[in-house]
Protein backbone atom coordinates (compact mmCIF):
# COMPACT_ATOMS: atom_id res chain seq x y z
CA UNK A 1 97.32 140.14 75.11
CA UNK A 2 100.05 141.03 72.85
CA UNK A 3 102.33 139.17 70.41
CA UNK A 4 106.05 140.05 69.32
CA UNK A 5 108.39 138.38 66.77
CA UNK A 6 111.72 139.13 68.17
CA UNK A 7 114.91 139.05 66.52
CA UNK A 8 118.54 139.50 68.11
CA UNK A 9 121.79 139.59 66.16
CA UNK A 10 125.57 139.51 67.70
CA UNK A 11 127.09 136.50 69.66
CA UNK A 12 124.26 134.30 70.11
CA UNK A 13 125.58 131.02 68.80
CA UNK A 14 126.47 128.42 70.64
CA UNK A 15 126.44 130.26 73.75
CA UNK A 16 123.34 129.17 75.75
CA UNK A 17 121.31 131.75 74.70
CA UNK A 18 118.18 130.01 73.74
CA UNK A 19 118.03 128.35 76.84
CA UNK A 20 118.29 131.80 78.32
CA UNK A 21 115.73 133.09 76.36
CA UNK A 22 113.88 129.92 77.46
CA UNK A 23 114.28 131.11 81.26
CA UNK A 24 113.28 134.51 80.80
CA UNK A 25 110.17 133.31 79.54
CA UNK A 26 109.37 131.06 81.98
CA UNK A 27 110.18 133.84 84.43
CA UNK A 28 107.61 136.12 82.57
CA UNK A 29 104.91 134.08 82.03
CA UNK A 30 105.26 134.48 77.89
CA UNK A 31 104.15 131.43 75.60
CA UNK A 32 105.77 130.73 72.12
CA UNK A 33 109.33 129.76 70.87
CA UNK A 34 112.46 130.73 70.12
CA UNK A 35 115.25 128.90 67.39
CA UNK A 36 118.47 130.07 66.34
CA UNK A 37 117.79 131.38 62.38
CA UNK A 38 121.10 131.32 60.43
CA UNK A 39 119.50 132.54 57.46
CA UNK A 40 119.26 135.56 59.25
CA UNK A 41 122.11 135.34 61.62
CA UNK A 42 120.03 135.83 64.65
CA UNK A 43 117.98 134.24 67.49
CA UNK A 44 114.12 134.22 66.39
CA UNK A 45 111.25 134.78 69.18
CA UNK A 46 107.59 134.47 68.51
CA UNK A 47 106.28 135.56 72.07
CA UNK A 48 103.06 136.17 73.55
CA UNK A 49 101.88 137.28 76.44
CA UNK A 50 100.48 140.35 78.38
CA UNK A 51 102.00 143.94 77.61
CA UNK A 52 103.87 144.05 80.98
CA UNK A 53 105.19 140.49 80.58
CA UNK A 54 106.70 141.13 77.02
CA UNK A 55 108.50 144.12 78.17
CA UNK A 56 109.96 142.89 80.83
CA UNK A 57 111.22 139.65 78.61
CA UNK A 58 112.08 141.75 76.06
CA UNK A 59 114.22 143.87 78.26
CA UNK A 60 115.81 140.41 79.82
CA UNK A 61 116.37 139.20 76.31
CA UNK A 62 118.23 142.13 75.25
CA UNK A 63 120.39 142.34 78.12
CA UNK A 64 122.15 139.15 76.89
CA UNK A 65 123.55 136.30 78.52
CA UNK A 66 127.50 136.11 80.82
CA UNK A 67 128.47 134.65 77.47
CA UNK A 68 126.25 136.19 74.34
CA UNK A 69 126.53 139.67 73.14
CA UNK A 70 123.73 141.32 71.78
CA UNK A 71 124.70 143.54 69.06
CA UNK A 72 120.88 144.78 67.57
CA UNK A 73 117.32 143.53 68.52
CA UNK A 74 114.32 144.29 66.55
CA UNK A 75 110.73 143.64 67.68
CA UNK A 76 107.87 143.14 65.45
CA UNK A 77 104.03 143.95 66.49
CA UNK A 78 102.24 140.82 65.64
CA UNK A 79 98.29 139.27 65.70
CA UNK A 80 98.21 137.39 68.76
CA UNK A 81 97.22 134.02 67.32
CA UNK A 82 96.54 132.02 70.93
CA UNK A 83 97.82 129.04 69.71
CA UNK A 84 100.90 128.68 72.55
CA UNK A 85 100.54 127.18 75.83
CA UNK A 86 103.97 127.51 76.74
CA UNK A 87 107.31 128.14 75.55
CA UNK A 88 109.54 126.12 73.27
CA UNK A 89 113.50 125.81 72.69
CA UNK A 90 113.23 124.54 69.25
CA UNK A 91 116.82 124.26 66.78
């Protein structure tokens, strides 16, 4: 198991991309969350999951949405804490 905190900056406001993001992890088979941060101006993931699963999400996540464009994404190594069974849209 591994565990990423994901952040992506450009157009990803009021687009659809969390539900996206949402999708992709549903698709992968990765537990956690993911809220949009406006401190930060960017979509946070936490994300957990096996190796193979997070790339493959990570890679889905960065390739955007039809309406969102991602500008920068930065992934953060993280202890994998256990404590998601599945995956959250929060706000």
């Amino acid at each position: 198991m591994k565990a990423y905190s994901i952040r992506i900056y450009g157009r990803v406001f009021n687009v659809g991309f969390r539900r996206y993001v949402h999708r992709y992890a549903l698709q992968c088979n990765v537990n956690g969350y993911v809220e949009n941060d406006y401190t930060d101006d960017c979509v946070h993931i936490e994300a957990e999951g096996e190796e193979e699963d997070l790339t493959r999400f990570s890679i889905l996540c960065g390739e955007g949405t039809p309406y969102s464009k991602v500008i920068d994404m930065k992934i953060e190594a993280k202890e994998v804490t256990g404590k998601y069974d599945d995956f959250q849209e929060l706000r």
